[in-house]
C-alpha atoms as a PDB file:
ATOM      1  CA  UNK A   1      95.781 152.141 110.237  1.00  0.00           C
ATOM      2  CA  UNK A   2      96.979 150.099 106.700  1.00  0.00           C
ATOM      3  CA  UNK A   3     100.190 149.756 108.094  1.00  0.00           C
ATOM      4  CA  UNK A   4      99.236 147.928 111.003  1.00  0.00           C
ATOM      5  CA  UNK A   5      96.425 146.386 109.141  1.00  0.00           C
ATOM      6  CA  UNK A   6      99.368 145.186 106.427  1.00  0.00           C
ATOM      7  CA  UNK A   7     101.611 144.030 109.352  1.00  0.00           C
ATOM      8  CA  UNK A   8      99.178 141.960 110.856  1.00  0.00           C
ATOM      9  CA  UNK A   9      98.134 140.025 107.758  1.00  0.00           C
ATOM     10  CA  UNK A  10     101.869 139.687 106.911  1.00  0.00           C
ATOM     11  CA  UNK A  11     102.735 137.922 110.464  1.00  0.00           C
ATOM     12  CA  UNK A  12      99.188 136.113 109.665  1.00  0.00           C
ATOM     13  CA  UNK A  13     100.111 135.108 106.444  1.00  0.00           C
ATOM     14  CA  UNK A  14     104.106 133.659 107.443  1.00  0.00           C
ATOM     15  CA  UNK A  15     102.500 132.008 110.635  1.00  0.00           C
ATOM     16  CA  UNK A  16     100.147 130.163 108.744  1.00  0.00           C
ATOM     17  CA  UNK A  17     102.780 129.176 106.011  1.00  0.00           C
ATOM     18  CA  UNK A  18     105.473 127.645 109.026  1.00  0.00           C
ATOM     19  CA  UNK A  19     102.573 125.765 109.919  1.00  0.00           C
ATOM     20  CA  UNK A  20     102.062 124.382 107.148  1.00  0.00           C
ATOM     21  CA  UNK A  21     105.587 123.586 106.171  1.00  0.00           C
ATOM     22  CA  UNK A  22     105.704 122.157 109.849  1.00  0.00           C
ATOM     23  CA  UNK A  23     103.402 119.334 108.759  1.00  0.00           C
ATOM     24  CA  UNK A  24     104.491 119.136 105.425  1.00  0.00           C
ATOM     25  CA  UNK A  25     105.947 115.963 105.007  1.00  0.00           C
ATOM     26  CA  UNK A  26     107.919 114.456 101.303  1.00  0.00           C
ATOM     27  CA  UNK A  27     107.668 111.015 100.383  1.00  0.00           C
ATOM     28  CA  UNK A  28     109.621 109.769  97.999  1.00  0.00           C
ATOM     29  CA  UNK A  29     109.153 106.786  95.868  1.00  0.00           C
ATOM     30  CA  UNK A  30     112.298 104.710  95.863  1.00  0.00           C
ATOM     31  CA  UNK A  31     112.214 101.516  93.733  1.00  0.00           C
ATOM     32  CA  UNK A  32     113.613  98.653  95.780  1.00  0.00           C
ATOM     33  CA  UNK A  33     114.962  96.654  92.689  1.00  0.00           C
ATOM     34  CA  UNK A  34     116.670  99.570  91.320  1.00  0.00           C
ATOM     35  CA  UNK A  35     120.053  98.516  92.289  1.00  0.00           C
ATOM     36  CA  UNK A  36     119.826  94.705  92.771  1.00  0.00           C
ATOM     37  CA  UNK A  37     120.948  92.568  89.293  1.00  0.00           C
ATOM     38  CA  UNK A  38     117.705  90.488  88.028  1.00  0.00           C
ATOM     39  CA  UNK A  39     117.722  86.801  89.969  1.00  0.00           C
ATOM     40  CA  UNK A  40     116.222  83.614  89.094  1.00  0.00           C
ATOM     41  CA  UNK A  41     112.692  83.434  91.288  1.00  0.00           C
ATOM     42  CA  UNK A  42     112.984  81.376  94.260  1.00  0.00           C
ATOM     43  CA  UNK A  43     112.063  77.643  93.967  1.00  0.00           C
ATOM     44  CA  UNK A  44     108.985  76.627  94.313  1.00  0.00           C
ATOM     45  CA  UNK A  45     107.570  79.691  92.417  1.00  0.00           C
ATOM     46  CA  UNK A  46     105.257  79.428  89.733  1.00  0.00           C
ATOM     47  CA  UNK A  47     104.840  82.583  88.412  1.00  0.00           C
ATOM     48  CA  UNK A  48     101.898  85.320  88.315  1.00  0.00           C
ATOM     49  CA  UNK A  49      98.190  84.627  89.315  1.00  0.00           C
ATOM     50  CA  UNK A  50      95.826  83.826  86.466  1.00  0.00           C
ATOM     51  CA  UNK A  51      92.501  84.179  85.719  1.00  0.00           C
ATOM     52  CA  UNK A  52      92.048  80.463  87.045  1.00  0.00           C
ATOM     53  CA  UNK A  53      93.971  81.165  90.514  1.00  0.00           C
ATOM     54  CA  UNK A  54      90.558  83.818  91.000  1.00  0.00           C
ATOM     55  CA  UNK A  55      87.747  81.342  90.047  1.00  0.00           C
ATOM     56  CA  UNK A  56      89.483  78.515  92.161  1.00  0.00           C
ATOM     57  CA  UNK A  57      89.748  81.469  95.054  1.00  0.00           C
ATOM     58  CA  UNK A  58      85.823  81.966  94.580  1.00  0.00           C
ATOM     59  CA  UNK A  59      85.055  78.269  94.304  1.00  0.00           C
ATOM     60  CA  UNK A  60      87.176  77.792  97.248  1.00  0.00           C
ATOM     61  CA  UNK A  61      84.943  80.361  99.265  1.00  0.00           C
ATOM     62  CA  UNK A  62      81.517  78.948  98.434  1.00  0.00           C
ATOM     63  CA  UNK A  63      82.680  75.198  99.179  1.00  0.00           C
ATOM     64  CA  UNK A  64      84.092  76.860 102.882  1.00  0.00           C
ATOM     65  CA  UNK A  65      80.104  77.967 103.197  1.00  0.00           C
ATOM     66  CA  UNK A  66      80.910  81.696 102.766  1.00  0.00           C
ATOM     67  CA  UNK A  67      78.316  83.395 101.592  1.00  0.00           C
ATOM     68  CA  UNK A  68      78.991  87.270 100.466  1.00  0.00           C
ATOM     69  CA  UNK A  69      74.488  87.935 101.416  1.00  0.00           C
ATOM     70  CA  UNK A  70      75.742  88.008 105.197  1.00  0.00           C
ATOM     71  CA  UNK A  71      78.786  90.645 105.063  1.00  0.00           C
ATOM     72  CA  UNK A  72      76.145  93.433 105.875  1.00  0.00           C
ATOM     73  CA  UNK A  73      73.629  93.756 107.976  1.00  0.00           C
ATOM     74  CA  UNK A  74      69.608  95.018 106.550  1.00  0.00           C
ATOM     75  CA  UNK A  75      70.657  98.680 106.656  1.00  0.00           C
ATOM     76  CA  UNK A  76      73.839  98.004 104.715  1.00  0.00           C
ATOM     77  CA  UNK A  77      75.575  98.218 107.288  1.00  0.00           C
ATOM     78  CA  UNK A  78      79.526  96.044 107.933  1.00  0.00           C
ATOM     79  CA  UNK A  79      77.705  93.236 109.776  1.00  0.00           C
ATOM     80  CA  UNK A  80      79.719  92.510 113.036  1.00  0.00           C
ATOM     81  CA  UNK A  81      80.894  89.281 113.670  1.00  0.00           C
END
C-alpha cells in the first residue's frame, strides 16, 4: 500500500511540475540603447516635461470643460460615456 501510495504522489507531483514549466514563460529585460552610440535628440525636441508642462495639461483640461466630478457615476462606479 505505501508503495503505490508513494508512486502515485510521485507521478502527481512531476505532472503537476510539467505543467507548470509548460506555462512558465521568461522575460527578459533587454535595454534597447545598450548598443546604439548616444545621438543628438531629434530637432524640434525640447527636452523633459516639467512641472509647468502638468499645470498647463490641467489648465488645458478645465478650459476644454472637463470636469473630473463626472468620471463616475453616484455608486462610484466608471461612468459610461
Amino acid at each position: 500500500m505505501t508503495g503505490k501510495l508513494l508512486v502515485a504522489l510521485a507521478i502527481v507531483t512531476l505532472s503537476a511540475s510539467a505543467a507548470s514549466a509548460a506555462h512558465h514563460r521568461h522575460h527578459h529585460a533587454v535595454n534597447a540603447n545598450a548598443a546604439t552610440s548616444a545621438s543628438p535628440p531629434p530637432m524640434g525636441w525640447m527636452g523633459g516635461t516639467n512641472s509647468g508642462d502638468h499645470g498647463m495639461y490641467l489648465q488645458n483640461l478645465h478650459d476644454s470643460g472637463y470636469n473630473p466630478k463626472n468620471d463616475r457615476d453616484a455608486n462610484g462606479n466608471v461612468a459610461a460615456q
